[in-house]
PDB file of N, CA and C in Angstrom:
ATOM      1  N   UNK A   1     140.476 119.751  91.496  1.00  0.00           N
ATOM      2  CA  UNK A   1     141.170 119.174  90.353  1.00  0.00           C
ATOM      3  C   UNK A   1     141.791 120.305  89.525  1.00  0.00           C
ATOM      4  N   UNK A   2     143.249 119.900  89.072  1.00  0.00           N
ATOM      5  CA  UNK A   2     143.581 120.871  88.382  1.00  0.00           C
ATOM      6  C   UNK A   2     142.744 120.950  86.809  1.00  0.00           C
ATOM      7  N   UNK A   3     143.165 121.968  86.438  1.00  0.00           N
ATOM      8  CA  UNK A   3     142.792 121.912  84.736  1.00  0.00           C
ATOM      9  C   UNK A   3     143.752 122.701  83.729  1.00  0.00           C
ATOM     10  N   UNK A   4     143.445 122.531  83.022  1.00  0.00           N
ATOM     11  CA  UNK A   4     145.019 123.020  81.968  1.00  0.00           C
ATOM     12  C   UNK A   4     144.236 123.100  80.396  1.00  0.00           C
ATOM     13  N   UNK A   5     144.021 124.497  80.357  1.00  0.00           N
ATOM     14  CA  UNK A   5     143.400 125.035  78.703  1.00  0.00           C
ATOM     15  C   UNK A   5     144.706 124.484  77.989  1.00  0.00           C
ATOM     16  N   UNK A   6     144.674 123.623  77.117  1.00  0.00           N
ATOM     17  CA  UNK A   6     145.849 123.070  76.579  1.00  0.00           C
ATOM     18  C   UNK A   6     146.057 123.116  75.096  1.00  0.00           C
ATOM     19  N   UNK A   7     146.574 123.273  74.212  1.00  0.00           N
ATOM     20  CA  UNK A   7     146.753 123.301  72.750  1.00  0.00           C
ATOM     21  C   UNK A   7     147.864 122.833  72.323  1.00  0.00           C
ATOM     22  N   UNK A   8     147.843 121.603  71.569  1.00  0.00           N
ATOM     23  CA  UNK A   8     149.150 120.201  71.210  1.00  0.00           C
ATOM     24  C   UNK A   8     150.021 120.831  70.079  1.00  0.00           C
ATOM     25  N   UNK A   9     149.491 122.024  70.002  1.00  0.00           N
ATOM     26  CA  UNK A   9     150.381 122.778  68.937  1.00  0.00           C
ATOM     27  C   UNK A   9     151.481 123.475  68.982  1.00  0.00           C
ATOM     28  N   UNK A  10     151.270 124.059  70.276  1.00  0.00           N
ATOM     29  CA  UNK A  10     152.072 124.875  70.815  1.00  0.00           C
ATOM     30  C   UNK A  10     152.856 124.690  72.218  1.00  0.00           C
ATOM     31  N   UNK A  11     154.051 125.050  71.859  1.00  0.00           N
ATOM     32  CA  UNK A  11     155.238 123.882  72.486  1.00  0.00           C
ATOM     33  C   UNK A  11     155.121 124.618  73.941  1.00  0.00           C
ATOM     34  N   UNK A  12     155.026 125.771  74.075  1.00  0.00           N
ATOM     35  CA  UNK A  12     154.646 126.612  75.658  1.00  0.00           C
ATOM     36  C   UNK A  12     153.485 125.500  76.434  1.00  0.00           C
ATOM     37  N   UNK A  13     152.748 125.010  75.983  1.00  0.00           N
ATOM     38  CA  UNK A  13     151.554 124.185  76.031  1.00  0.00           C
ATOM     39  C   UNK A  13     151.886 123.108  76.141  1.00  0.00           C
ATOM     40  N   UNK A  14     152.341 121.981  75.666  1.00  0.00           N
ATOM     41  CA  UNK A  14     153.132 121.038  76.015  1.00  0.00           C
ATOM     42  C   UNK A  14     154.074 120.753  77.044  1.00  0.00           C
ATOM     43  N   UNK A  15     154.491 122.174  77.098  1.00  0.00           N
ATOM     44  CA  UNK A  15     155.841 122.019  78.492  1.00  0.00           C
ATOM     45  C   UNK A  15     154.968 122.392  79.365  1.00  0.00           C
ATOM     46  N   UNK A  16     153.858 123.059  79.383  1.00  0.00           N
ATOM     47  CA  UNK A  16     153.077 122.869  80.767  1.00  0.00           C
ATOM     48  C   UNK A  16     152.628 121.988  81.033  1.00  0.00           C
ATOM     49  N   UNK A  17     151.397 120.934  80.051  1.00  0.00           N
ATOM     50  CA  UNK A  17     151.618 119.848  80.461  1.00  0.00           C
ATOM     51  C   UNK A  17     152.550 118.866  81.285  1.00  0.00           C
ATOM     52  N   UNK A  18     153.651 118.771  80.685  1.00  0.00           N
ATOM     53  CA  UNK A  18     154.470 117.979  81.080  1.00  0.00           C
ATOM     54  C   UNK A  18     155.047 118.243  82.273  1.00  0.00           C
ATOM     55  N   UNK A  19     154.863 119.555  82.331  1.00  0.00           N
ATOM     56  CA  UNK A  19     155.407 120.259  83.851  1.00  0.00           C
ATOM     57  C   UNK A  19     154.429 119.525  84.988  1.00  0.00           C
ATOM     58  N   UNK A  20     152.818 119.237  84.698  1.00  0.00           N
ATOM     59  CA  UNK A  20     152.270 118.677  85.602  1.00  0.00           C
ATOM     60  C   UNK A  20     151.908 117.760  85.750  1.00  0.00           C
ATOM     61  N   UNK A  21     152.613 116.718  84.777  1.00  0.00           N
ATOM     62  CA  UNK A  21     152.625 115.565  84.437  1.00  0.00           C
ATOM     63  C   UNK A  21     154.064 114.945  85.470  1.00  0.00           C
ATOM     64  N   UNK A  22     155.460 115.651  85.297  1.00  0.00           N
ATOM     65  CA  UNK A  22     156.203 115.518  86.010  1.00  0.00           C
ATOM     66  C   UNK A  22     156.361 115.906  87.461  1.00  0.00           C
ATOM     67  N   UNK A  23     154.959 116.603  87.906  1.00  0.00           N
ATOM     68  CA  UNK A  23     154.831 117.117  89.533  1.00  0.00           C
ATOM     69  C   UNK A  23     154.098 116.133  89.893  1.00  0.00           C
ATOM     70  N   UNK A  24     153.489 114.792  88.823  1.00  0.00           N
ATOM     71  CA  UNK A  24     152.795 113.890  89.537  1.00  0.00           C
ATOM     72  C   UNK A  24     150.842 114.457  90.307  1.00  0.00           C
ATOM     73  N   UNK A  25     151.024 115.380  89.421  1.00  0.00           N
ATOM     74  CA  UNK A  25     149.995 115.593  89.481  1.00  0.00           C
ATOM     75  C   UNK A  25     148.360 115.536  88.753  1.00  0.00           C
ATOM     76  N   UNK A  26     147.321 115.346  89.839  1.00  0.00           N
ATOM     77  CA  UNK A  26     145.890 114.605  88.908  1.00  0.00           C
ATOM     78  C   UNK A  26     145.657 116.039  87.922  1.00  0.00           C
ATOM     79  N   UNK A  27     144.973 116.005  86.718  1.00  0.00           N
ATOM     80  CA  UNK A  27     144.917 117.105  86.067  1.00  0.00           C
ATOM     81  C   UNK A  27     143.865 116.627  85.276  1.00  0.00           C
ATOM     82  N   UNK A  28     142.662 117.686  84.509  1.00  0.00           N
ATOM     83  CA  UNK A  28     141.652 117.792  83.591  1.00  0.00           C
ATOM     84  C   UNK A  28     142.759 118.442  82.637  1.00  0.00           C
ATOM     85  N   UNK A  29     142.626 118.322  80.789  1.00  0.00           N
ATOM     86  CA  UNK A  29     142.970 118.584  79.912  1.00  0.00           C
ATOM     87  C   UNK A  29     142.040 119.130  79.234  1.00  0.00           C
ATOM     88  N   UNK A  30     141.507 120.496  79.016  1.00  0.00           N
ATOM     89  CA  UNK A  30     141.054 121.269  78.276  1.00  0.00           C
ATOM     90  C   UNK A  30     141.141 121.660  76.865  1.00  0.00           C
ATOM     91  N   UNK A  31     141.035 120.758  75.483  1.00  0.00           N
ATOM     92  CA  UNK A  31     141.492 121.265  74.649  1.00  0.00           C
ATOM     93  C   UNK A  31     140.372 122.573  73.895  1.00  0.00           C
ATOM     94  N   UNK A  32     141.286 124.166  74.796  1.00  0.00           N
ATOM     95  CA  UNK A  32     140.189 124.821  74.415  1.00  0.00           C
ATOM     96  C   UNK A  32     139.945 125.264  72.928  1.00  0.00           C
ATOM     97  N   UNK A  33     140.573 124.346  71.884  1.00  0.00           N
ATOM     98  CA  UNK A  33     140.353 125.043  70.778  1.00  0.00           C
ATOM     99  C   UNK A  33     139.011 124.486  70.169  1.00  0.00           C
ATOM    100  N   UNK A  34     139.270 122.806  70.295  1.00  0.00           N
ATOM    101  CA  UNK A  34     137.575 122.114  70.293  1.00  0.00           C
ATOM    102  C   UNK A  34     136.647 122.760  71.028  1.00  0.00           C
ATOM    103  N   UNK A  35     136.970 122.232  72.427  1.00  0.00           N
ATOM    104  CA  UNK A  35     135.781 123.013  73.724  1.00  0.00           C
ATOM    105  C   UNK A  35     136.093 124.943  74.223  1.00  0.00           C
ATOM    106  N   UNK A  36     135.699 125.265  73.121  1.00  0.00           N
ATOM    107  CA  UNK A  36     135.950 126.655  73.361  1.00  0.00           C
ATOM    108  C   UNK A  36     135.184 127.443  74.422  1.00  0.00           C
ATOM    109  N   UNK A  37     135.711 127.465  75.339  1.00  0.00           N
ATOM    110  CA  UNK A  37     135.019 128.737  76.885  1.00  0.00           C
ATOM    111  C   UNK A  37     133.940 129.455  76.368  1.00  0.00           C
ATOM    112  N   UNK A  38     132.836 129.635  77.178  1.00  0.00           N
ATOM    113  CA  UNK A  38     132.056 130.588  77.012  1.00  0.00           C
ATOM    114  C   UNK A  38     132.358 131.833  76.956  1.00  0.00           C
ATOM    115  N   UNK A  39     131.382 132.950  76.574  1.00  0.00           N
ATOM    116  CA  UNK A  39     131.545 134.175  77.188  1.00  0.00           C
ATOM    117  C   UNK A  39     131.707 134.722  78.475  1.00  0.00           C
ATOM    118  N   UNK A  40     130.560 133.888  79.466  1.00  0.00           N
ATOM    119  CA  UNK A  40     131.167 133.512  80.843  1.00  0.00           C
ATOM    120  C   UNK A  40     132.167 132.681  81.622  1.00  0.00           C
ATOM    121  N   UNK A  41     132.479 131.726  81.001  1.00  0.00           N
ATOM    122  CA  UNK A  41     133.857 130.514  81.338  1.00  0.00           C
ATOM    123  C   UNK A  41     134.982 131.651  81.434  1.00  0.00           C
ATOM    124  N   UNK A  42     135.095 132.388  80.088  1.00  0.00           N
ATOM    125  CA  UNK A  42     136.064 132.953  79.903  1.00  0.00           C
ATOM    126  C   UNK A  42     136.425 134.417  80.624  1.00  0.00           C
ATOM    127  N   UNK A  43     135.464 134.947  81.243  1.00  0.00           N
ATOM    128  CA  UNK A  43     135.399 135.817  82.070  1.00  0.00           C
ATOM    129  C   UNK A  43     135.479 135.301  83.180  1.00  0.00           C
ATOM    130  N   UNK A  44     135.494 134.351  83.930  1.00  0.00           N
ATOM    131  CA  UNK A  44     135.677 133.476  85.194  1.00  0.00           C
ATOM    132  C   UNK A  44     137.329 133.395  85.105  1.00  0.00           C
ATOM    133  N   UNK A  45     137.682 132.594  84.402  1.00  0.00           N
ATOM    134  CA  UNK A  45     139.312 132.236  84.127  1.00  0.00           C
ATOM    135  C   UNK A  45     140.138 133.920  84.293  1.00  0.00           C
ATOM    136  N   UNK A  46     139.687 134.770  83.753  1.00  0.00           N
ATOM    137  CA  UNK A  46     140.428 136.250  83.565  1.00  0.00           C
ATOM    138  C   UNK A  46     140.327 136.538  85.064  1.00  0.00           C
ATOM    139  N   UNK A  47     139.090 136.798  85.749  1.00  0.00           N
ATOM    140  CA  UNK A  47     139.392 136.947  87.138  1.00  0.00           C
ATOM    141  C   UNK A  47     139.517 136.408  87.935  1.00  0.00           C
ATOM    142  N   UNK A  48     139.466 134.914  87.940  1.00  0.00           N
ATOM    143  CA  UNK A  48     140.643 133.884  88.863  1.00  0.00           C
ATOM    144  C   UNK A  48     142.521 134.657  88.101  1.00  0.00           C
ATOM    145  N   UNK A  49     142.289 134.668  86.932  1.00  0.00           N
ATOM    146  CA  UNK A  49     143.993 135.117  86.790  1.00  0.00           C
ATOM    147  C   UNK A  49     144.667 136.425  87.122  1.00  0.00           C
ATOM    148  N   UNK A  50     143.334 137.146  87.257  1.00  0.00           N
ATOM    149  CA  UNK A  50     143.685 138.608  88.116  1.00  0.00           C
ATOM    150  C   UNK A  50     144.286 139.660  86.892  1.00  0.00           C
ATOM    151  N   UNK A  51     143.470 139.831  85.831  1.00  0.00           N
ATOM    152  CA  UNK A  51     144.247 140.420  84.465  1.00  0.00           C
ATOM    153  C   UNK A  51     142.838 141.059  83.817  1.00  0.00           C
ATOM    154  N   UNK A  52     143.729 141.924  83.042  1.00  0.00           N
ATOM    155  CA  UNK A  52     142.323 142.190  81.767  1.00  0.00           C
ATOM    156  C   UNK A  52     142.361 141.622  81.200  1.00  0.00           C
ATOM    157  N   UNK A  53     141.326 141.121  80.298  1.00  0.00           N
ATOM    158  CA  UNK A  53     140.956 140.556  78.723  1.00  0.00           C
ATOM    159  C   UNK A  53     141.886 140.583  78.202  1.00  0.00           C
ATOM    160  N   UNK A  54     142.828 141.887  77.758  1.00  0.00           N
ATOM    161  CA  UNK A  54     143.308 142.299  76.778  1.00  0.00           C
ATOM    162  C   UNK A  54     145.024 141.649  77.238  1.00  0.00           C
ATOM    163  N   UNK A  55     144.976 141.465  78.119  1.00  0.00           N
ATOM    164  CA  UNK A  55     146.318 140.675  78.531  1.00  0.00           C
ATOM    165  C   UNK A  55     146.671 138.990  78.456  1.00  0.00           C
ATOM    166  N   UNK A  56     145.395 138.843  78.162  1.00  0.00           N
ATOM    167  CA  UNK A  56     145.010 137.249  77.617  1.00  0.00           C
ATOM    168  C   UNK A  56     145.146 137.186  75.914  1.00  0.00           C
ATOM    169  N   UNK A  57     145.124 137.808  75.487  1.00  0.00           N
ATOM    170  CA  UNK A  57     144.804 138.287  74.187  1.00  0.00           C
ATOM    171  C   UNK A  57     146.628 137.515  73.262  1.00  0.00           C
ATOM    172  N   UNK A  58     146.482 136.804  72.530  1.00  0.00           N
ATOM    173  CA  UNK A  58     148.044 136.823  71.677  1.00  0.00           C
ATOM    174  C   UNK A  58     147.821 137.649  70.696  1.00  0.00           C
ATOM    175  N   UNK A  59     148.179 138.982  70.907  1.00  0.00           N
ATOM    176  CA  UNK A  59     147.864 140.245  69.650  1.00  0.00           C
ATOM    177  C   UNK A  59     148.978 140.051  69.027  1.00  0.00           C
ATOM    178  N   UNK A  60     149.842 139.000  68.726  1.00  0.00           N
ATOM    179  CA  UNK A  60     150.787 138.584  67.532  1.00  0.00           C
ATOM    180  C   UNK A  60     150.192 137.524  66.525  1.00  0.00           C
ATOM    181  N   UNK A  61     148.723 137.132  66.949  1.00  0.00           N
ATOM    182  CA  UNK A  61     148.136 136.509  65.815  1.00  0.00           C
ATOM    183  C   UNK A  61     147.701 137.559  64.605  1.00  0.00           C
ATOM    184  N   UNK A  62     147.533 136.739  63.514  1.00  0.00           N
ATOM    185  CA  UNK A  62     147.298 137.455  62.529  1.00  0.00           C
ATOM    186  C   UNK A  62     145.706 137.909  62.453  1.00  0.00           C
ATOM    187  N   UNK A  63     144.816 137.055  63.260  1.00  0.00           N
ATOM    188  CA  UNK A  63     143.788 137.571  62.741  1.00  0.00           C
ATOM    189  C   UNK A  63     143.336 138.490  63.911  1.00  0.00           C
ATOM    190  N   UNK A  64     144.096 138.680  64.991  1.00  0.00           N
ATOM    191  CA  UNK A  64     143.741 139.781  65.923  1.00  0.00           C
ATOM    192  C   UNK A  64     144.512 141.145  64.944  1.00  0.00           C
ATOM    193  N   UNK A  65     145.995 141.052  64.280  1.00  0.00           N
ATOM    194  CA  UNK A  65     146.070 142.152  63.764  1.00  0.00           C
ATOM    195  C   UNK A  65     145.239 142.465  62.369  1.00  0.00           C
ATOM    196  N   UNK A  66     144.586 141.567  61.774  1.00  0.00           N
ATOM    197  CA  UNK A  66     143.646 142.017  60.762  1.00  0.00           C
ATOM    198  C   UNK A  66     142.541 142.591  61.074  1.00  0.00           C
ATOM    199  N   UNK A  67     141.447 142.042  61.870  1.00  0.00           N
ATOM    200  CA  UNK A  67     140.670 142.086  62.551  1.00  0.00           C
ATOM    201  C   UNK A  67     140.595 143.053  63.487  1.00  0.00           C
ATOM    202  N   UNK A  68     141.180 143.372  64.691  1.00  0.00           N
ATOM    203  CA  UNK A  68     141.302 143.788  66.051  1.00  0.00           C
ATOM    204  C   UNK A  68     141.927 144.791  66.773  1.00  0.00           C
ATOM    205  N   UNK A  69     143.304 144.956  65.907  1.00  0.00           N
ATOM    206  CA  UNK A  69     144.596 145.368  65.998  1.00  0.00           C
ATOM    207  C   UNK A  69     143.587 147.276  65.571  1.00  0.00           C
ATOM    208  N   UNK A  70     144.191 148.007  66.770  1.00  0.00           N
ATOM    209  CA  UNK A  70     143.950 149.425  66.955  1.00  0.00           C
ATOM    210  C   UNK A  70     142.566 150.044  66.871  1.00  0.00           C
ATOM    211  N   UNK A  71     141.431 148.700  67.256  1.00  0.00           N
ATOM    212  CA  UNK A  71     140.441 149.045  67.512  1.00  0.00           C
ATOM    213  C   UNK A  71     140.026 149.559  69.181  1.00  0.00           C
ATOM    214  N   UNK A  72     139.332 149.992  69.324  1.00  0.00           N
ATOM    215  CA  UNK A  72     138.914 150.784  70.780  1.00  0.00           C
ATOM    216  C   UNK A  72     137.947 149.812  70.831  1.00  0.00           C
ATOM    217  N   UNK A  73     137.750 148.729  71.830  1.00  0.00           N
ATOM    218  CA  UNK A  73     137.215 147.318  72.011  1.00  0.00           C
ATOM    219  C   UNK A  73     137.077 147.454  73.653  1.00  0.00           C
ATOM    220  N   UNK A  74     135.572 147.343  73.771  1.00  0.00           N
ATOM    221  CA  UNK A  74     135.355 147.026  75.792  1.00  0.00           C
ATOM    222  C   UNK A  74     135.897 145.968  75.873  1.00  0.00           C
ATOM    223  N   UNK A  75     135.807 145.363  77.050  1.00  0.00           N
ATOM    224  CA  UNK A  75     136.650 144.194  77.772  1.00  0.00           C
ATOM    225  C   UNK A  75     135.654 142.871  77.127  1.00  0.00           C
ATOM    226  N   UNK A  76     133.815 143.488  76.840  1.00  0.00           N
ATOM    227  CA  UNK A  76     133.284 142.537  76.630  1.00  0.00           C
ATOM    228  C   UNK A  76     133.709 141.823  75.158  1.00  0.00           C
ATOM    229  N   UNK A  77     133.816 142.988  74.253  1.00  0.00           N
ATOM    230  CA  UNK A  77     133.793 142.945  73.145  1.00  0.00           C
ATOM    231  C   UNK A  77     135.239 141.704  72.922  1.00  0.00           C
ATOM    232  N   UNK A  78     136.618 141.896  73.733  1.00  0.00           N
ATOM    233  CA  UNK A  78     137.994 141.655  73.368  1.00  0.00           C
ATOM    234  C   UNK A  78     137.608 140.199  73.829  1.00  0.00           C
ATOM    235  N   UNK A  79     136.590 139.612  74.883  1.00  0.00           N
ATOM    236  CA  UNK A  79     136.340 138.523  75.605  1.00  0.00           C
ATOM    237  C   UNK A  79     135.289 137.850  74.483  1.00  0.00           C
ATOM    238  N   UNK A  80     134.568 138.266  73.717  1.00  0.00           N
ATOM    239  CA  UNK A  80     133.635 137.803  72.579  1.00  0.00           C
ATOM    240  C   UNK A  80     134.723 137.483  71.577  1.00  0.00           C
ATOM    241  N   UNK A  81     135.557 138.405  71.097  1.00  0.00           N
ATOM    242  CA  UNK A  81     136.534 138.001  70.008  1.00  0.00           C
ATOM    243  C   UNK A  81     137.806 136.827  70.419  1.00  0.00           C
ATOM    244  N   UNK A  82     137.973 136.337  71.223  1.00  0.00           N
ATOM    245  CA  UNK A  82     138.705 135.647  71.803  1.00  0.00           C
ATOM    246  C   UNK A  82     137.615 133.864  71.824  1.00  0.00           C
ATOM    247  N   UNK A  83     136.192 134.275  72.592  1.00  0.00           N
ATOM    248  CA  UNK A  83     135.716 133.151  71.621  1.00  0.00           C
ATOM    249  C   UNK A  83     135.028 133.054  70.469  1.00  0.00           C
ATOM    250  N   UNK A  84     135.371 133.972  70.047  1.00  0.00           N
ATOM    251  CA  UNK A  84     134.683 133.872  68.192  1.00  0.00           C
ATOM    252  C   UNK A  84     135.763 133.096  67.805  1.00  0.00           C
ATOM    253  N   UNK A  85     137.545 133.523  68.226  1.00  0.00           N
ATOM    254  CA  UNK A  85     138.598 133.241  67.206  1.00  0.00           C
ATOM    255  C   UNK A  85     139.150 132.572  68.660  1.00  0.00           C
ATOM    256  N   UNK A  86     139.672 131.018  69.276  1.00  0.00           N
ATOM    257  CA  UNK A  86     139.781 131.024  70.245  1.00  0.00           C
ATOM    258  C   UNK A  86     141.587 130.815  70.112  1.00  0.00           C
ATOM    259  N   UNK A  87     141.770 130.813  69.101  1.00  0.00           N
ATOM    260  CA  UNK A  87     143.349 130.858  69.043  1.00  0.00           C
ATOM    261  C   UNK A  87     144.028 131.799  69.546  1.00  0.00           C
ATOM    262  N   UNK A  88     143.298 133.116  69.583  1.00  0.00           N
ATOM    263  CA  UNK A  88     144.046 134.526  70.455  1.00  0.00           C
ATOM    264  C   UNK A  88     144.237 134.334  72.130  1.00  0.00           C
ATOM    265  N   UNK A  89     144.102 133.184  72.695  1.00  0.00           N
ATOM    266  CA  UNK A  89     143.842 132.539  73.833  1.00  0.00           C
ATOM    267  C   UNK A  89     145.154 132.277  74.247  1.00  0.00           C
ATOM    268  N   UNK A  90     145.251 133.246  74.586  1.00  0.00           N
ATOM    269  CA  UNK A  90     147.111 132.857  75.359  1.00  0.00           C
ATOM    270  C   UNK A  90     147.120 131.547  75.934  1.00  0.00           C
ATOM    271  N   UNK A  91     148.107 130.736  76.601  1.00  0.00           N
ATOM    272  CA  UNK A  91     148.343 129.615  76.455  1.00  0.00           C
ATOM    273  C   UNK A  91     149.409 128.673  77.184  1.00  0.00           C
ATOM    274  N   UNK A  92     150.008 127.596  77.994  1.00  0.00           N
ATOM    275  CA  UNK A  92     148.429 127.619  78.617  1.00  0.00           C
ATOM    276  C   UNK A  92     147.764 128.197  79.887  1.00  0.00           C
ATOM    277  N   UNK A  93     146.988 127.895  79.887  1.00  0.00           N
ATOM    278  CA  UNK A  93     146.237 128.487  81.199  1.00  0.00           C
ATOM    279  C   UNK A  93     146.281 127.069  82.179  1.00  0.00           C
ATOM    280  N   UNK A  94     146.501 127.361  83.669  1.00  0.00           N
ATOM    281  CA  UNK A  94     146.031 126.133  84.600  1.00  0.00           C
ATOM    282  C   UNK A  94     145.677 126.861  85.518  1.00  0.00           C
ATOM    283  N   UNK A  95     144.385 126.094  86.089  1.00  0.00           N
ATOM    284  CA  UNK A  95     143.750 126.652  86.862  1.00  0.00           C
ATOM    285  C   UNK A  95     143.650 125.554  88.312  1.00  0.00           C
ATOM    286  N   UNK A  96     143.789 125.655  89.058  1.00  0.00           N
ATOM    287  CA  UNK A  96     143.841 124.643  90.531  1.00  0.00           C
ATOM    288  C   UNK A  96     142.780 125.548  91.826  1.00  0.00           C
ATOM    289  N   UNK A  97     141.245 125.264  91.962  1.00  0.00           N
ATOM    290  CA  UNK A  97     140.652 125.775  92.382  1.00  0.00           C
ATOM    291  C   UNK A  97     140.630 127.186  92.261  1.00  0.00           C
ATOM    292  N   UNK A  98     140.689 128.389  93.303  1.00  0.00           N
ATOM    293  CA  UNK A  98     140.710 130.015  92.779  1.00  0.00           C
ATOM    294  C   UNK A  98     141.500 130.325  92.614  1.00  0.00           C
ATOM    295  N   UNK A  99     142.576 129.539  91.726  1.00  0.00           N
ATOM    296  CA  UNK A  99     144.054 130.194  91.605  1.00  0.00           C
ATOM    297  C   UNK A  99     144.127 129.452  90.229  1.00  0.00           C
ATOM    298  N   UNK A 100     144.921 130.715  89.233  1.00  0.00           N
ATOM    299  CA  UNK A 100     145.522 130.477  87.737  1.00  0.00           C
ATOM    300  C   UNK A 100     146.249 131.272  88.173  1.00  0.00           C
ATOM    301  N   UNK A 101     147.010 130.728  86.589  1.00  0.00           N
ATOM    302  CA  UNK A 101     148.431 131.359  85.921  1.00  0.00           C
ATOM    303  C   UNK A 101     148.512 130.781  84.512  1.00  0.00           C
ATOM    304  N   UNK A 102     148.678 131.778  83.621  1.00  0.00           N
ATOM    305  CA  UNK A 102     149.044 131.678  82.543  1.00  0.00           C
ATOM    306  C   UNK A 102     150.714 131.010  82.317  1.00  0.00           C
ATOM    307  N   UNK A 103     150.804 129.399  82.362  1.00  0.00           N
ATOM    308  CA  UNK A 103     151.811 128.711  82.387  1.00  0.00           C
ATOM    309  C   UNK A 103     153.128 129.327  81.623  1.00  0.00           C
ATOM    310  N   UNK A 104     153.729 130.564  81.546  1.00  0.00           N
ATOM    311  CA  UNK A 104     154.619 131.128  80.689  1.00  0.00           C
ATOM    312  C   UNK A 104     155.456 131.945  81.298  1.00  0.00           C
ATOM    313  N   UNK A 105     156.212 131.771  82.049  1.00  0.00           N
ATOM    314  CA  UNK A 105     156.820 130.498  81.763  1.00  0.00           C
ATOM    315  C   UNK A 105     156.860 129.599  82.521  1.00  0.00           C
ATOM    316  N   UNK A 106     156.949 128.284  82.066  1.00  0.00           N
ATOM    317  CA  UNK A 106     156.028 126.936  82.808  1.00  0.00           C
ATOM    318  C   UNK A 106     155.908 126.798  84.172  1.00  0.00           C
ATOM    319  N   UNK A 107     157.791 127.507  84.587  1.00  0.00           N
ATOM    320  CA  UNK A 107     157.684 127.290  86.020  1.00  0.00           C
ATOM    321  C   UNK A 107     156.306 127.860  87.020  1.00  0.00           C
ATOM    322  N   UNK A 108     156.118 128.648  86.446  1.00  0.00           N
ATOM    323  CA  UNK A 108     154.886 129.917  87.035  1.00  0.00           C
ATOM    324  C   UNK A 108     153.638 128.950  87.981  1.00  0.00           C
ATOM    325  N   UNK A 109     153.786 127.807  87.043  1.00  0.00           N
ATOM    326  CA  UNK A 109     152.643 126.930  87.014  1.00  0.00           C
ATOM    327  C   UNK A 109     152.564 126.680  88.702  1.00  0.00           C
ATOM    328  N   UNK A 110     153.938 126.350  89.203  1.00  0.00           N
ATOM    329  CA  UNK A 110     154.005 125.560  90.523  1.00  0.00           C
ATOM    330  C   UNK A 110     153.651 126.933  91.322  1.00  0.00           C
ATOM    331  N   UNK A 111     153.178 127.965  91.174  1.00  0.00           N
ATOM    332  CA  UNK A 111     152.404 129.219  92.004  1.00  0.00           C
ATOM    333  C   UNK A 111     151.023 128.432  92.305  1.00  0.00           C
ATOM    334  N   UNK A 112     150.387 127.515  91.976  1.00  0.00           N
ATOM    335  CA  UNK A 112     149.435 127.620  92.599  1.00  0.00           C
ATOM    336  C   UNK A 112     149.012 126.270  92.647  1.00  0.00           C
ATOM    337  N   UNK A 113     150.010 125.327  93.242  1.00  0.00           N
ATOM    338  CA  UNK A 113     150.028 123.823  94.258  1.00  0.00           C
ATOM    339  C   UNK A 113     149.746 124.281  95.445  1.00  0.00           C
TER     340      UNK A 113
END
């Protein structure tokens, strides 16, 4: 089953949806801002997506640059602050068995039908 970390806020997020809504495809909806990933969930998703932490990261939020911004942070630490604050959660994510992609841009998504 697919799944799709999803957030109704953000329009990148929506057009992925709809991207797999219009491929006719079955899908789980993740809203990870309620159901926020574990410390382990979220380390699972990073290496199904084949990335560091820190590339998941939206370091154009404000509270990663208040907070976060030019700190020397392990991978664990950047993966704890991501679910402390889960909005720094790039967006969206779909995952279809051992294969993700960070839906951005949406087309990306159809990499892993």
């Amino acid at each position: 089953m697919i799944k799709i970390y999803h957030n109704n806020r953000c329009s990148k997020s929506r057009l992925g949806l709809q991207f797999l809504e219009d491929a006719g495809k079955d899908f789980e909806v993740v809203k990870y801002l309620e159901d926020v990933p574990t410390e382990a969930e979220l380390t699972e998703i990073i290496k199904l997506l084949g990335i560091s932490p820190i590339e998941l990261v939206r370091t154009n939020e404000a509270i990663w640059k208040s907070d976060y911004k030019g700190k020397d942070l392990t991978d664990a630490e950047i993966i704890k602050a991501m679910v402390e604050n889960p909005k720094l959660i790039e967006r969206p994510i779909v995952i279809n068995g051992n294969k993700a992609v960070i839906g951005r841009p949406t087309e990306k998504i159809a990499e892993i039908f």
